[in-house]
N, C-alpha and C. Protein backbone atom coordinates (compact mmCIF):
# COMPACT_ATOMS: atom_id res chain seq x y z
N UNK A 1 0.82 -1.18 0.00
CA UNK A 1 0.00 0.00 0.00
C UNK A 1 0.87 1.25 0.00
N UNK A 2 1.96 1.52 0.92
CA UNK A 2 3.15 2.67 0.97
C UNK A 2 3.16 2.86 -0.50
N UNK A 3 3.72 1.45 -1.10
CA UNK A 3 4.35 1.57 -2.87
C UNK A 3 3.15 2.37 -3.55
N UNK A 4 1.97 2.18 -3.72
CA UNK A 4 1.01 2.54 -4.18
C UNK A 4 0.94 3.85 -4.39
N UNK A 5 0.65 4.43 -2.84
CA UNK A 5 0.89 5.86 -2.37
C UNK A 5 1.82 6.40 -3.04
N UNK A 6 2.94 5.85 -3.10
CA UNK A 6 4.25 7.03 -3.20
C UNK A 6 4.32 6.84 -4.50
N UNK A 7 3.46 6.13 -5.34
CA UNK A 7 3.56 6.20 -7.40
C UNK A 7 2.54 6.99 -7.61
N UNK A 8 1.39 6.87 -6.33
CA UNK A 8 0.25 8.05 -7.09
C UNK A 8 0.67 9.28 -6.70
N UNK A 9 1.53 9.72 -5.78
CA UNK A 9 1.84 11.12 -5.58
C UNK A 9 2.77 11.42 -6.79
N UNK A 10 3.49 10.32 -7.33
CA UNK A 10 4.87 10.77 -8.20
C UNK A 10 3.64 10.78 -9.70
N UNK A 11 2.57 10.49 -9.43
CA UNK A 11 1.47 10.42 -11.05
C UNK A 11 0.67 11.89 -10.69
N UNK A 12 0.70 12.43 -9.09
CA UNK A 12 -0.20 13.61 -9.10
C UNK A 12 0.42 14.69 -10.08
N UNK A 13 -0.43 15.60 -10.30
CA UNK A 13 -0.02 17.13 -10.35
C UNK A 13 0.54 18.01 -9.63
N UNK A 14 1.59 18.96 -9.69
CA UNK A 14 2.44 19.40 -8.68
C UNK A 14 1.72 20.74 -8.24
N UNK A 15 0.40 20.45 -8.92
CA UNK A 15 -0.59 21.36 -8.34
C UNK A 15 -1.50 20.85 -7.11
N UNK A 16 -1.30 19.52 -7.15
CA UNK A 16 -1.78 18.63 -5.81
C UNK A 16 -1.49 17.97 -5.07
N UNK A 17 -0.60 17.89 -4.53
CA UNK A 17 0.05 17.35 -4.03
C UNK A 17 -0.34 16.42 -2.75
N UNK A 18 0.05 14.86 -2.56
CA UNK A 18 -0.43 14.35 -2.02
C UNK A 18 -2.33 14.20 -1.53
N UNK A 19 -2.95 14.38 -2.91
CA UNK A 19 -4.21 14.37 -3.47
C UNK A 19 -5.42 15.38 -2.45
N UNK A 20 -4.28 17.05 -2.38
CA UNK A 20 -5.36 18.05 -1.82
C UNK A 20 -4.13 19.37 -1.48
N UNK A 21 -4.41 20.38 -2.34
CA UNK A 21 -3.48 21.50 -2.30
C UNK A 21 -4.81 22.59 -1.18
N UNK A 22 -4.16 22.95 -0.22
CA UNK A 22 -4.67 23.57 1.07
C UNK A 22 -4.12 25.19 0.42
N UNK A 23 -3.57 25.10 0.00
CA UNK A 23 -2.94 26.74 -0.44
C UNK A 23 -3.58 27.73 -1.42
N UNK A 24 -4.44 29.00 -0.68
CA UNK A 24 -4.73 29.40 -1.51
C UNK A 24 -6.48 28.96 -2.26
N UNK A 25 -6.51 27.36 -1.62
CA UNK A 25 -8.01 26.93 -2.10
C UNK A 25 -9.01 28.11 -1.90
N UNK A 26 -9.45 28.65 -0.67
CA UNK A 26 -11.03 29.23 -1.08
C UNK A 26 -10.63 30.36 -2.13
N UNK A 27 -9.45 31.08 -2.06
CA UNK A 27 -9.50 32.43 -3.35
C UNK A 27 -9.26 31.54 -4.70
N UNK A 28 -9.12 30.76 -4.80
CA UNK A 28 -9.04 29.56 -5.90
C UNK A 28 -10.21 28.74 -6.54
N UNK A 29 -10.96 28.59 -5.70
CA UNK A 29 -12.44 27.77 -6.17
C UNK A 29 -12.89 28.65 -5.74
N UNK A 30 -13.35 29.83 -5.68
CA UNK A 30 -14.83 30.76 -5.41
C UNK A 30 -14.74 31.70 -6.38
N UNK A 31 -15.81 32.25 -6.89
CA UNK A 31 -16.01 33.32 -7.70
C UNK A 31 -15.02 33.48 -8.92
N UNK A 32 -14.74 35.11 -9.32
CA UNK A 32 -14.16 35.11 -10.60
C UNK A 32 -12.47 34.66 -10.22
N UNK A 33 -12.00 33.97 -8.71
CA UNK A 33 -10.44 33.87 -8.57
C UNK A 33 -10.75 32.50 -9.13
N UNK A 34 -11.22 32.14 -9.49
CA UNK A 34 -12.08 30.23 -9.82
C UNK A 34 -11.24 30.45 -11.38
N UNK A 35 -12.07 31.31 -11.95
CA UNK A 35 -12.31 31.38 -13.53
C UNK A 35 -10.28 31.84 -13.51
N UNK A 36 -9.93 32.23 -13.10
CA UNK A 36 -8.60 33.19 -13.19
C UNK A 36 -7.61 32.30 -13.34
N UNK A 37 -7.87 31.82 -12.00
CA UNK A 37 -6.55 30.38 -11.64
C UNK A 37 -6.77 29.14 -13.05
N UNK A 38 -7.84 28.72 -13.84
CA UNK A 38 -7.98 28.20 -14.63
C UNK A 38 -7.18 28.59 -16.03
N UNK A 39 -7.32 29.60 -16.11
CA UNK A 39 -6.88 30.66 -17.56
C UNK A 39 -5.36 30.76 -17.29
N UNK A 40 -4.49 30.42 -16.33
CA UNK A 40 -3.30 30.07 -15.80
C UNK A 40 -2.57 29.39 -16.64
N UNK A 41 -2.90 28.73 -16.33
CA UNK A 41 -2.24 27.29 -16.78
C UNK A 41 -2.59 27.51 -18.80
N UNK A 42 -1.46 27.75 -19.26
CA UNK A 42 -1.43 27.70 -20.39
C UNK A 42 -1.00 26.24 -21.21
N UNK A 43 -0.44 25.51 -20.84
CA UNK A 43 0.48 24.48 -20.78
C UNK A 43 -0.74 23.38 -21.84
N UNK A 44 -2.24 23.64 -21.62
CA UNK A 44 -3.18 22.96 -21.89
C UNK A 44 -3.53 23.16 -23.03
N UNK A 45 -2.90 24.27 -23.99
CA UNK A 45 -3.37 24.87 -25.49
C UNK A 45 -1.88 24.92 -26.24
N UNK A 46 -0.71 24.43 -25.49
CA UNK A 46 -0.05 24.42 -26.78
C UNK A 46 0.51 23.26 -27.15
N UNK A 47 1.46 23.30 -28.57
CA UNK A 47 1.98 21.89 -29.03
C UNK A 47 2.74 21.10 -28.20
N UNK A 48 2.80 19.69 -28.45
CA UNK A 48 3.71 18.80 -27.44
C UNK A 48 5.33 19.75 -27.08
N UNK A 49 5.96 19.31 -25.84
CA UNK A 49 6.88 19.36 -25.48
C UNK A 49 7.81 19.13 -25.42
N UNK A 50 9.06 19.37 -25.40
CA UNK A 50 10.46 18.46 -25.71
C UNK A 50 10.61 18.66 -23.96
N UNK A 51 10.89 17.72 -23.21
CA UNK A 51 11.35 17.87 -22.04
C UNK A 51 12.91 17.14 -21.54
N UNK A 52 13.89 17.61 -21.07
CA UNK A 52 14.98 16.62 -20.70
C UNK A 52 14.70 16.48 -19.42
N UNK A 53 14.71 15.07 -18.97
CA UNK A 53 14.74 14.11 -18.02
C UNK A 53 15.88 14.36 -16.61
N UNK A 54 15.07 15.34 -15.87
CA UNK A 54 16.13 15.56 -15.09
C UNK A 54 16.50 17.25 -15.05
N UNK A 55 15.89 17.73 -16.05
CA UNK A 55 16.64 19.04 -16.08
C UNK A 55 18.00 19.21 -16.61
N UNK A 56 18.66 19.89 -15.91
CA UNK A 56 20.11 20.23 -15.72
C UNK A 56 20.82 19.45 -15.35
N UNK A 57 19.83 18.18 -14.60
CA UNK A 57 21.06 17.24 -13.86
C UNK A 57 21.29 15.73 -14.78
N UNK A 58 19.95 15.87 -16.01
CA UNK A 58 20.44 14.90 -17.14
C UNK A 58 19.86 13.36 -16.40
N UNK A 59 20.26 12.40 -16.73
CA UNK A 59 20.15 11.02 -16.45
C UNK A 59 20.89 10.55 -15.51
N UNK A 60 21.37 10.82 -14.48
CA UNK A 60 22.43 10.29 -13.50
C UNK A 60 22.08 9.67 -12.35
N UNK A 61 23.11 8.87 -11.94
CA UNK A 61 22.90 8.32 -10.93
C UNK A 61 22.80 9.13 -9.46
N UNK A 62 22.24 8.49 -8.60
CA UNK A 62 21.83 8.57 -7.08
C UNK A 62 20.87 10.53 -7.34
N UNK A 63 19.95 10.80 -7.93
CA UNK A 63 19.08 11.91 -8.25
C UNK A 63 17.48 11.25 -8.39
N UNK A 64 16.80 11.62 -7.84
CA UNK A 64 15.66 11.27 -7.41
C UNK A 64 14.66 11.64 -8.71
N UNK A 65 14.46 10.91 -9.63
CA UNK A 65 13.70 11.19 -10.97
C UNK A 65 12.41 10.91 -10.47
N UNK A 66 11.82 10.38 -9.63
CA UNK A 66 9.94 10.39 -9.58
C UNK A 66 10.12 11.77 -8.93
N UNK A 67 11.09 12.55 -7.49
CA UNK A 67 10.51 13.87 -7.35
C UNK A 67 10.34 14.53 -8.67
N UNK A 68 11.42 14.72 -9.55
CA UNK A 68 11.55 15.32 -10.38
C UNK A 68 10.12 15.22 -11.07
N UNK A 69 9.80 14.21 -11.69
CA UNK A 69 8.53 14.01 -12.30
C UNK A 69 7.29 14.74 -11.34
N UNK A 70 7.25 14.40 -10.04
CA UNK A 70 6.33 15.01 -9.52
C UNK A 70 6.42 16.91 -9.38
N UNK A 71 7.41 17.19 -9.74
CA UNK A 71 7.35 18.58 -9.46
C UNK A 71 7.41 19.35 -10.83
N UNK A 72 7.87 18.91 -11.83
CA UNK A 72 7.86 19.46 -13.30
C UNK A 72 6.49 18.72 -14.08
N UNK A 73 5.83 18.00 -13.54
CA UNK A 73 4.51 17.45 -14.23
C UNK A 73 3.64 18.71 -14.11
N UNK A 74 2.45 18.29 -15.04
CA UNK A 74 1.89 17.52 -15.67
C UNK A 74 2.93 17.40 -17.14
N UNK A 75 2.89 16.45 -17.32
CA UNK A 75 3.07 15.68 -18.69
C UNK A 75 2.20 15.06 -19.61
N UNK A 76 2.11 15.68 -20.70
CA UNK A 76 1.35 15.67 -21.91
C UNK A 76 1.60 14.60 -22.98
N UNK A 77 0.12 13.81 -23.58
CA UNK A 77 0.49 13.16 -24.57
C UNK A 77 0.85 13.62 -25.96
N UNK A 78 2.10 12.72 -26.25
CA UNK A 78 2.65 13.70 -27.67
C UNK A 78 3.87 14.94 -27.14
N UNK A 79 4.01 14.59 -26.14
CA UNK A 79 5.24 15.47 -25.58
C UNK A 79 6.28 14.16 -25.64
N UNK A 80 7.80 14.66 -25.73
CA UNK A 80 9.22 14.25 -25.68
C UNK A 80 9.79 14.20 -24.56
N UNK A 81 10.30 13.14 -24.08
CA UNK A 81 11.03 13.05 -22.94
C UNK A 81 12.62 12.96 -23.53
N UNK A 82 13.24 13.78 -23.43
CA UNK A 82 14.64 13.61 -24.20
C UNK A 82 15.30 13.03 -22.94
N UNK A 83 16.31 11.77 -22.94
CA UNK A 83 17.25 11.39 -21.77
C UNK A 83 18.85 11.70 -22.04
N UNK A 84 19.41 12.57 -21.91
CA UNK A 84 20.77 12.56 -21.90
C UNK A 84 21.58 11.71 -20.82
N UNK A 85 22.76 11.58 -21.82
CA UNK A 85 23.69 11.21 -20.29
C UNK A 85 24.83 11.05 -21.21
N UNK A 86 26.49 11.23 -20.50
CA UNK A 86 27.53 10.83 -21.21
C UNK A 86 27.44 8.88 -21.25
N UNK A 87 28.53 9.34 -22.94
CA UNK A 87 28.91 7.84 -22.94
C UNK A 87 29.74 6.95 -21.66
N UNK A 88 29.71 5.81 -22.06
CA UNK A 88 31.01 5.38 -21.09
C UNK A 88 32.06 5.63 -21.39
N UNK A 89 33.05 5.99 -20.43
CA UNK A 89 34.29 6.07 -20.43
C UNK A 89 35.05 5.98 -18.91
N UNK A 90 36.49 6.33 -18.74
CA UNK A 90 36.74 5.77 -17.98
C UNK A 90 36.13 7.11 -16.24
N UNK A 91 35.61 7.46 -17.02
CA UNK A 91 35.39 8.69 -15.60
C UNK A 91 33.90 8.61 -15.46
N UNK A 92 32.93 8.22 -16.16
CA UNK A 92 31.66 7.99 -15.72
C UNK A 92 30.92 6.29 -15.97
N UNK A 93 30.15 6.23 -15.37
CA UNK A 93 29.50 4.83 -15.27
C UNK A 93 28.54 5.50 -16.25
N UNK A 94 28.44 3.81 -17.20
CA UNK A 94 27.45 3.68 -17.71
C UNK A 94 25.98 3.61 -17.28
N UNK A 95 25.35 4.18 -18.52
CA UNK A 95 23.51 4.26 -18.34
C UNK A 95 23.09 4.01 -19.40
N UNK A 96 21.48 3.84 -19.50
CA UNK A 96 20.53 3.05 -20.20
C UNK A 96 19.43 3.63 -20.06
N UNK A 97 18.23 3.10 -20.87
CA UNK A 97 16.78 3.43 -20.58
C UNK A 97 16.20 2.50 -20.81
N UNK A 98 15.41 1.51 -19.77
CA UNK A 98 14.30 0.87 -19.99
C UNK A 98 12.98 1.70 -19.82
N UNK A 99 12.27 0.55 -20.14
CA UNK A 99 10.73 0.90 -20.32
C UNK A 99 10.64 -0.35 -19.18
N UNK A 100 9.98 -0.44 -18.45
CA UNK A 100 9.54 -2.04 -17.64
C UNK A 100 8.13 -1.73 -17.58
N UNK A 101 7.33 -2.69 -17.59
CA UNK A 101 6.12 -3.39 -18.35
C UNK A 101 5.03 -3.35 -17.56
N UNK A 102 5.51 -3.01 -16.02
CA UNK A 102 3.94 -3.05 -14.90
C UNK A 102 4.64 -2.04 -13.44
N UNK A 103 4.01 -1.70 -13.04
CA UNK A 103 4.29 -1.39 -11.14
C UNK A 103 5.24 -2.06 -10.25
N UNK A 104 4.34 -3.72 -10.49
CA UNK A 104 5.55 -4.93 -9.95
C UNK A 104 6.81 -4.33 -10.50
N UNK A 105 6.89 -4.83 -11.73
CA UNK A 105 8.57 -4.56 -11.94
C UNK A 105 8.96 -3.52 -11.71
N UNK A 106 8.59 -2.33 -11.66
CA UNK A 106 9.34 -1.24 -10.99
C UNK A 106 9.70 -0.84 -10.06
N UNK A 107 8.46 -1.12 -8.69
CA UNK A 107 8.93 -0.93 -7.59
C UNK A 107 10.04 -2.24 -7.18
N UNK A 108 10.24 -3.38 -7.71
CA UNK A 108 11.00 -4.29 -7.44
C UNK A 108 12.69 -4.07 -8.23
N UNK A 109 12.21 -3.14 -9.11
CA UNK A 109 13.50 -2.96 -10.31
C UNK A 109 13.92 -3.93 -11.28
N UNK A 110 12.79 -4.93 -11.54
CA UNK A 110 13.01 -6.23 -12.21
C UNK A 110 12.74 -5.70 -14.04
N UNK A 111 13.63 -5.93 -14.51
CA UNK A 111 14.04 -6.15 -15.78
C UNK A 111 14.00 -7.52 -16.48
N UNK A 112 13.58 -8.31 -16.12
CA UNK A 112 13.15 -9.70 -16.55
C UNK A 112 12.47 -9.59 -18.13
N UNK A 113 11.52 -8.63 -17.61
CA UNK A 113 10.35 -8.51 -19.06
C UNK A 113 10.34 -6.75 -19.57
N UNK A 114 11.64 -6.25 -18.92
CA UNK A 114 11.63 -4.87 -19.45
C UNK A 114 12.14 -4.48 -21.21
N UNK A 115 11.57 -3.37 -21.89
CA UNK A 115 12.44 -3.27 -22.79
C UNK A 115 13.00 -2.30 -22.75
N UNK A 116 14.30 -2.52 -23.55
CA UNK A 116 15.48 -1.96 -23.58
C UNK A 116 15.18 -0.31 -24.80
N UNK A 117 15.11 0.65 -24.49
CA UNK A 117 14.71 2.16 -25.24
C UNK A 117 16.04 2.51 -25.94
N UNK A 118 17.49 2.50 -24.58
CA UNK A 118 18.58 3.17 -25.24
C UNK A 118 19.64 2.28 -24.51
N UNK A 119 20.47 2.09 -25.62
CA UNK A 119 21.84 1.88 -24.81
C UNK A 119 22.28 2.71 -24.34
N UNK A 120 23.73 2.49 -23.98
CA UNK A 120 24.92 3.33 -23.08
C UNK A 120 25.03 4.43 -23.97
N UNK A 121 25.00 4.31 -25.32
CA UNK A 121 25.62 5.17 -26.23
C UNK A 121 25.14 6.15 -26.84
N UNK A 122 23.39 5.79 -26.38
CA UNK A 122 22.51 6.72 -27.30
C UNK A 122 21.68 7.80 -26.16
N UNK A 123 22.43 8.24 -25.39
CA UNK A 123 22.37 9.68 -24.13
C UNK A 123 22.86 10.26 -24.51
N UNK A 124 24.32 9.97 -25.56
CA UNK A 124 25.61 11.22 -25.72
C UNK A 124 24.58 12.39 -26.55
N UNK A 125 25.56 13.28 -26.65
CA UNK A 125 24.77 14.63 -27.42
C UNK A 125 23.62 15.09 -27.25
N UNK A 126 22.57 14.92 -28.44
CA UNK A 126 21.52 15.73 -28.15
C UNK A 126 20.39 14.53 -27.19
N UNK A 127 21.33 13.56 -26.94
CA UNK A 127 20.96 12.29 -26.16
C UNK A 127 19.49 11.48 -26.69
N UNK A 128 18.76 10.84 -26.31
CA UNK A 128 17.98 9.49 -26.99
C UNK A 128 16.15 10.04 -26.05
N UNK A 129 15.51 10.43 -27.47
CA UNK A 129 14.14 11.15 -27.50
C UNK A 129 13.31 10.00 -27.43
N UNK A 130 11.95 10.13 -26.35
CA UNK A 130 10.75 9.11 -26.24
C UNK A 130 9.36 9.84 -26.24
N UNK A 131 8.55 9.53 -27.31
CA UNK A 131 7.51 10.40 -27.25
C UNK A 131 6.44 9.49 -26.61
N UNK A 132 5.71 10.69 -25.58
CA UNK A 132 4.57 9.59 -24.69
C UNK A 132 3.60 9.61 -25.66
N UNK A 133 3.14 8.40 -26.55
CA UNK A 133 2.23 8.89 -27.73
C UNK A 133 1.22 7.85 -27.34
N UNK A 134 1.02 7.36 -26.18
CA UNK A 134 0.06 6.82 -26.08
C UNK A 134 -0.52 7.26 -24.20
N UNK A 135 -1.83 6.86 -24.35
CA UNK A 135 -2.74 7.35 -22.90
C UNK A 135 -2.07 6.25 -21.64
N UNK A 136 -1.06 5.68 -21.18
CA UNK A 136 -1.04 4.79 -20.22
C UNK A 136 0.39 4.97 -19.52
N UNK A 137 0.16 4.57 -18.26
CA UNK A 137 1.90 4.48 -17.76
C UNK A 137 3.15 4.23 -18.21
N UNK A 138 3.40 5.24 -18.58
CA UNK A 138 5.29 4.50 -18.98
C UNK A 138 5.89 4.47 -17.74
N UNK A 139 6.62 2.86 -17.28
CA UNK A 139 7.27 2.92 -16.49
C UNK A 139 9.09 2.47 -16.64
N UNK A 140 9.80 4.10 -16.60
CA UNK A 140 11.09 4.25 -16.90
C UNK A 140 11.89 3.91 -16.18
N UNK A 141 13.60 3.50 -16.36
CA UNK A 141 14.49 2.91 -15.03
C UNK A 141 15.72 2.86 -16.31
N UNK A 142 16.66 2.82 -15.08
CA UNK A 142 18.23 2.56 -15.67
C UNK A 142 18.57 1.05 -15.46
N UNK A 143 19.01 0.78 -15.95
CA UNK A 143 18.95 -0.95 -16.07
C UNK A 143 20.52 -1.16 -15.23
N UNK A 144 21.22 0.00 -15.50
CA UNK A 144 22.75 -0.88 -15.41
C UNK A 144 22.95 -0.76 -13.99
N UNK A 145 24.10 -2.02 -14.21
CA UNK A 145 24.73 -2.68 -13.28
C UNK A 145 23.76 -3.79 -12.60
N UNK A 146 22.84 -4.18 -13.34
CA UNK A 146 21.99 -5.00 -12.88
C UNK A 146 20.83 -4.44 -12.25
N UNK A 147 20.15 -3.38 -12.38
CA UNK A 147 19.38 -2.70 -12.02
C UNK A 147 19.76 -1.90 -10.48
N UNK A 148 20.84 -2.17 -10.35
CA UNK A 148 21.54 -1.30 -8.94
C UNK A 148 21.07 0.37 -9.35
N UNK A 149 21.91 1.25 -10.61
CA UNK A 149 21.16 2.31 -10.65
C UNK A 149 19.34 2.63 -10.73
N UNK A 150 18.60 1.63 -10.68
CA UNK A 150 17.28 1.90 -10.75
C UNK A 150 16.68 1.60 -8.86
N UNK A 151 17.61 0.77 -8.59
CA UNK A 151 17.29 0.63 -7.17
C UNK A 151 17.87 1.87 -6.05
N UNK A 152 19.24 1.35 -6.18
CA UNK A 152 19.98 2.47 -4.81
C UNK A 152 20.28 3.80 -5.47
N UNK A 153 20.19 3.99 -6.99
CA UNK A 153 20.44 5.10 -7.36
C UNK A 153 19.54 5.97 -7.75
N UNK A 154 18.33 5.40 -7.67
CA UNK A 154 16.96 6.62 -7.64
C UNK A 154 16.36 6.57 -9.05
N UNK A 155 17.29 6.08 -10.58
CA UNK A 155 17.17 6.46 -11.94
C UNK A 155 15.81 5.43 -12.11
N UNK A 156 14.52 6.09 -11.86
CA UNK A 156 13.36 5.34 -12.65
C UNK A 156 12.17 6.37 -11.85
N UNK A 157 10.95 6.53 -12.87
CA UNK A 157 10.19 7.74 -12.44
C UNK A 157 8.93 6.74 -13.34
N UNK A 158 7.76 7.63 -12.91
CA UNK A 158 6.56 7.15 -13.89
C UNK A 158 5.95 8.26 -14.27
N UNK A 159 5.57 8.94 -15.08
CA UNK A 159 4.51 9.25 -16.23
C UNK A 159 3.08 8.11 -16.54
N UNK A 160 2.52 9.46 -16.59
CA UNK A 160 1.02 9.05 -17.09
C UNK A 160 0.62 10.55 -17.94
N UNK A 161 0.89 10.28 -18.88
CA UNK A 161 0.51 11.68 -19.73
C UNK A 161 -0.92 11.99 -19.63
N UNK A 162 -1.42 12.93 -19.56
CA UNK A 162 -2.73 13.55 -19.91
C UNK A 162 -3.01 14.17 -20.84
N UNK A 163 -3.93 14.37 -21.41
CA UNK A 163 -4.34 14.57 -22.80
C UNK A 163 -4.32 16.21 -22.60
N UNK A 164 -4.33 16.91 -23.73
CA UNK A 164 -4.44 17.94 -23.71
C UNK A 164 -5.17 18.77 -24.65
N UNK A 165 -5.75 20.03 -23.87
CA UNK A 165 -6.98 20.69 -24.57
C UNK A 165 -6.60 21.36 -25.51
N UNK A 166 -7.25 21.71 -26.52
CA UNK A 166 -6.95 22.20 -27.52
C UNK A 166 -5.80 22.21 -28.93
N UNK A 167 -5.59 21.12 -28.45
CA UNK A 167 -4.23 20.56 -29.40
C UNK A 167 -5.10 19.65 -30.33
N UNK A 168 -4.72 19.72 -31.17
CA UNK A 168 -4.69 18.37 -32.26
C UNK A 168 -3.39 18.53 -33.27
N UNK A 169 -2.97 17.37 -33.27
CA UNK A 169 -1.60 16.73 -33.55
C UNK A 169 -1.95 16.37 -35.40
């Protein structure tokens, strides 16, 4: 049940956090501050997104990618998740991108039935693009070292894109 909890907060909106934002509610839902706070959020009328994974801090190990997801969401279908990361060499550890296939395998870090998105090699440069082009959970993780970076090193987050108004693709 904990696991549950802590994937639907990392699936909320960072407008809700832990499923009820106290801040600001009554000038927020009453009258014309109702209509205002709505007209806000622009994010809902324009074209998909290119987003990098991480920000500034890229694909790396021991960095907490579900906060990240929970605080730069909502995430849109038909938006880009770009993943950078350097190649291997002798000064950084290698990385990867799976996709893994359910909840189970993620909160467990099991790669058994995961698929493989990017090798080691395809982070370098403008690094290795995933478009959420469909309505359902993608559940992301770093595979290497045996799934050690997806476990002790934090590298795996979930998305659930939401559709968005006024777009057509």
């Amino acid at each position: 049940m904990l696991f549950a909890s802590m994937v639907a907060g990392t699936l909320a909106s960072r407008e809700w956090r832990f499923g009820f934002n106290h801040t600001n509610w009554r000038h927020q839902h009453h009258g014309r501050h109702h209509l205002h706070h709505h007209n806000q959020n622009k994010t809902n009328n324009v074209a998909p997104a290119k987003i990098i994974v991480g920000g500034s801090q890229t694909w790396r190990f021991n960095f907490s990618y579900s906060s990240w997801a929970f605080k730069h969401g909502p995430f849109y279908l038909n938006d880009t998740l770009v993943f950078k990361y350097d190649a291997p060499s002798n000064s950084s550890h290698p990385h990867n991108v799976y996709l893994l296939p359910d909840l189970r395998s993620f909160i467990n870090c099991d790669f058994s039935n995961a698929r493989l998105l990017a090798d080691t090699d395809e982070g370098a440069g403008n690094g290795f693009e995933f478009v959420l082009d469909r309505w359902q959970p993608y559940y992301f993780a770093c595979g290497a070292s045996n799934g050690y970076h997806c476990g002790t090193g934090r590298m795996k987050f979930v998305v659930v894109p939401r559709l968005r108004r006024g777009w057509h693709g």
